[in-house]
C-alpha atoms as a PDB file:
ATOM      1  CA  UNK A   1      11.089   3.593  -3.866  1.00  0.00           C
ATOM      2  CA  UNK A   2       8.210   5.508  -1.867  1.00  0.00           C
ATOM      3  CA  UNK A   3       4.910   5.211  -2.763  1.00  0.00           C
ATOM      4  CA  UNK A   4       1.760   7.022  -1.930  1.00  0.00           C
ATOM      5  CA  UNK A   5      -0.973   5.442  -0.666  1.00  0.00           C
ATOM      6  CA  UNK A   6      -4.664   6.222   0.233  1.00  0.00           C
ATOM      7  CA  UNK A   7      -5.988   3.815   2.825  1.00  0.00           C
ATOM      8  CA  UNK A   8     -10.016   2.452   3.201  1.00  0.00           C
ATOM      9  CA  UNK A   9     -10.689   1.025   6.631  1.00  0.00           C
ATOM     10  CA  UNK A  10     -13.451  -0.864   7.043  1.00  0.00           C
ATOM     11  CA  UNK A  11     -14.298  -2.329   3.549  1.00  0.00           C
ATOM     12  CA  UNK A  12     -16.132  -5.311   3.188  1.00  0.00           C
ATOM     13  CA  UNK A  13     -12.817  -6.811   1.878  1.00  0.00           C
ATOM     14  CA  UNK A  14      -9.389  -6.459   2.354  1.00  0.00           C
ATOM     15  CA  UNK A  15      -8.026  -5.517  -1.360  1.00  0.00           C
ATOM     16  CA  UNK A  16      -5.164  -3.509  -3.677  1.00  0.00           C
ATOM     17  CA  UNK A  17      -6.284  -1.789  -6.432  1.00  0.00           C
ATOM     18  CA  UNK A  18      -7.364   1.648  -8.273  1.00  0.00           C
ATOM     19  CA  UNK A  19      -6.741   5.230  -8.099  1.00  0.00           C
ATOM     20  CA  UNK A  20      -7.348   8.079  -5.744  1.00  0.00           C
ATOM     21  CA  UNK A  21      -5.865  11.694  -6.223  1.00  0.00           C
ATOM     22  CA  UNK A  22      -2.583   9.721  -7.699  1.00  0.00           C
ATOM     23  CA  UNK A  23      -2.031   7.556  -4.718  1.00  0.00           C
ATOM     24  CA  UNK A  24      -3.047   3.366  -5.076  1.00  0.00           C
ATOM     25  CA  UNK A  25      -5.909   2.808  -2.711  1.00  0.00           C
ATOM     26  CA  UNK A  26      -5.556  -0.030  -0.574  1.00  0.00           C
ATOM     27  CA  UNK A  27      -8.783  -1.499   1.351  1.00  0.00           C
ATOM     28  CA  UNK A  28      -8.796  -3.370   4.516  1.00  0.00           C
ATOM     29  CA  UNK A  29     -11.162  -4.601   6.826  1.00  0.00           C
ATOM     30  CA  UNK A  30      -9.767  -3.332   9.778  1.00  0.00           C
ATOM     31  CA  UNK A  31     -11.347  -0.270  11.666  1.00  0.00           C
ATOM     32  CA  UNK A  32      -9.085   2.606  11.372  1.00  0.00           C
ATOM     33  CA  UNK A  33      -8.095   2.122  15.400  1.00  0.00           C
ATOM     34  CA  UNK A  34      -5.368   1.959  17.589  1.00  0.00           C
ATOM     35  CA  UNK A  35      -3.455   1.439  14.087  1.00  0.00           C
ATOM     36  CA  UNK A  36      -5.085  -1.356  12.827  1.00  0.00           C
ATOM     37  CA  UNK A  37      -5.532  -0.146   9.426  1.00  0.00           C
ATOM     38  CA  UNK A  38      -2.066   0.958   8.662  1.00  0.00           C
ATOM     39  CA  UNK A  39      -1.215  -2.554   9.784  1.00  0.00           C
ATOM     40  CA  UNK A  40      -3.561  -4.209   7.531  1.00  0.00           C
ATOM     41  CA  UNK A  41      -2.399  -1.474   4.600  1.00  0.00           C
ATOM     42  CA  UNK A  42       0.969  -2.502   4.790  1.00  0.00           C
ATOM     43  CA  UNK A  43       0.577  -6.224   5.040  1.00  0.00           C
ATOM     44  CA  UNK A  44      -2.056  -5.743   1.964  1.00  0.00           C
ATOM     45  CA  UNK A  45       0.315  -3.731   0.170  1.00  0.00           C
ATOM     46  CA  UNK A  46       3.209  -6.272   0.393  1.00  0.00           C
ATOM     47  CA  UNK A  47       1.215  -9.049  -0.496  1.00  0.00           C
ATOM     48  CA  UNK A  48      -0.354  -7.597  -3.583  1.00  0.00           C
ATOM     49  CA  UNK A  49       3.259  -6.900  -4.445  1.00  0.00           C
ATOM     50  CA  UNK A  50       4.974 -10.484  -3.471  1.00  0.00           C
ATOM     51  CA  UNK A  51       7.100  -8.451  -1.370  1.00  0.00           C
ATOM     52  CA  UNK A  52       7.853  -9.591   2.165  1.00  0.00           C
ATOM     53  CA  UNK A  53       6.280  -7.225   4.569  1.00  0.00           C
ATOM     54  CA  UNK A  54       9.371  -6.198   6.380  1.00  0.00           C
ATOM     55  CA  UNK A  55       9.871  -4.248   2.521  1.00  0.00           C
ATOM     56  CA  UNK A  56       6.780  -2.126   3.278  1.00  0.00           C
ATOM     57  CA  UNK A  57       7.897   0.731   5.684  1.00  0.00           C
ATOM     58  CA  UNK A  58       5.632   3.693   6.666  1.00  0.00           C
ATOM     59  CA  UNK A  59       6.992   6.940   5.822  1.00  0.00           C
ATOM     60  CA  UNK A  60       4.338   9.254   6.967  1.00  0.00           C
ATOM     61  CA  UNK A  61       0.756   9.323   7.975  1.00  0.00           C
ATOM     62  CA  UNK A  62       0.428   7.031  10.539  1.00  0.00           C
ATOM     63  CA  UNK A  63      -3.050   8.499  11.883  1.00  0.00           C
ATOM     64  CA  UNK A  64      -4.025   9.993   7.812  1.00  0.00           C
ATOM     65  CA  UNK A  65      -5.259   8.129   5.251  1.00  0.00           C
ATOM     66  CA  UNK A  66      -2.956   9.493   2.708  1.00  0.00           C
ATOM     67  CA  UNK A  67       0.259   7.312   3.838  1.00  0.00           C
ATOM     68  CA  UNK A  68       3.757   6.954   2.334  1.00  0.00           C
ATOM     69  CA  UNK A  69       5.487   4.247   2.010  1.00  0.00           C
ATOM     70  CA  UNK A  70       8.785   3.027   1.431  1.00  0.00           C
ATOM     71  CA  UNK A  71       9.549  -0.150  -0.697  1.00  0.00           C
ATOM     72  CA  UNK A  72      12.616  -1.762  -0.600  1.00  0.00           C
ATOM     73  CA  UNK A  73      13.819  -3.945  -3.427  1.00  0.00           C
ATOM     74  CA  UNK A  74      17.341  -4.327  -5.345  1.00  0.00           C
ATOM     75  CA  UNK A  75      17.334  -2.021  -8.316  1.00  0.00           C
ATOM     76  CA  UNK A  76      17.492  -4.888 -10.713  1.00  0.00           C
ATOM     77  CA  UNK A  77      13.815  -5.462  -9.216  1.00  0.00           C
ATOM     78  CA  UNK A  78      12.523  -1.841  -9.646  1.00  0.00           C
ATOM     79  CA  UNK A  79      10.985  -1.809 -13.366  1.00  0.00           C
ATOM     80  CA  UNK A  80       8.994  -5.245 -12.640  1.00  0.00           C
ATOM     81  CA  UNK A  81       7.842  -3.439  -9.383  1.00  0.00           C
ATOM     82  CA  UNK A  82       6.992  -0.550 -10.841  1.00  0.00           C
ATOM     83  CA  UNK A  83       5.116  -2.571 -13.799  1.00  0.00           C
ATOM     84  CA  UNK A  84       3.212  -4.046 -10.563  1.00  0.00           C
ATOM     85  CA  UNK A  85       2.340  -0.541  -9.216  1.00  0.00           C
ATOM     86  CA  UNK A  86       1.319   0.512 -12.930  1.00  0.00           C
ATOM     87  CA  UNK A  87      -1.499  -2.670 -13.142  1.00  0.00           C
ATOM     88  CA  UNK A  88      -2.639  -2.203  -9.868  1.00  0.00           C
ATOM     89  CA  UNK A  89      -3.259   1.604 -10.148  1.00  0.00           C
ATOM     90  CA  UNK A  90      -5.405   0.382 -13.949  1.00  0.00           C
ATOM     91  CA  UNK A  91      -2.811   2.640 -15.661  1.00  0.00           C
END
């Protein structure tokens, strides 16, 4: 299941939650450098979702804030993830 994701280095917190432009916005504390963020996204990401982190892959935009991401769970898993996504986005 990919996800889109919009990244905010170098909050005051490191934190899943809300909407931009369709895509759950993930902060982190890390300074977007040397990849930093991404890492931080990623690890936030699968932690907000009890998934371990080797579930969250990168798909795209490695250097963007707007990142994709690939989550892999067993299908039988996919509607309580996707309830997950749904309450962290405040949909």
């Amino acid at each position: 299941m990919r996800v889109s994701v919009h990244v905010r280095p170098n909050a005051s917190r490191t934190g899943v939650g809300g909407a931009h432009d369709g895509a759950l916005v993930v902060r982190v504390a890390a300074p977007a450098e040397q990849g930093r963020a991404t890492a931080a996204a990623l690890a936030a990401l699968a932690d907000a979702l009890s998934l371990p982190r080797r579930s969250v892959v990168l798909v795209s935009g490695a250097t963007s804030r707007r990142k994709v991401v690939e989550l892999a769970v067993a299908p039988a898993e996919r509607a309580a993830l996707e309830a997950r996504l749904a309450a962290l986005r405040g949909a």
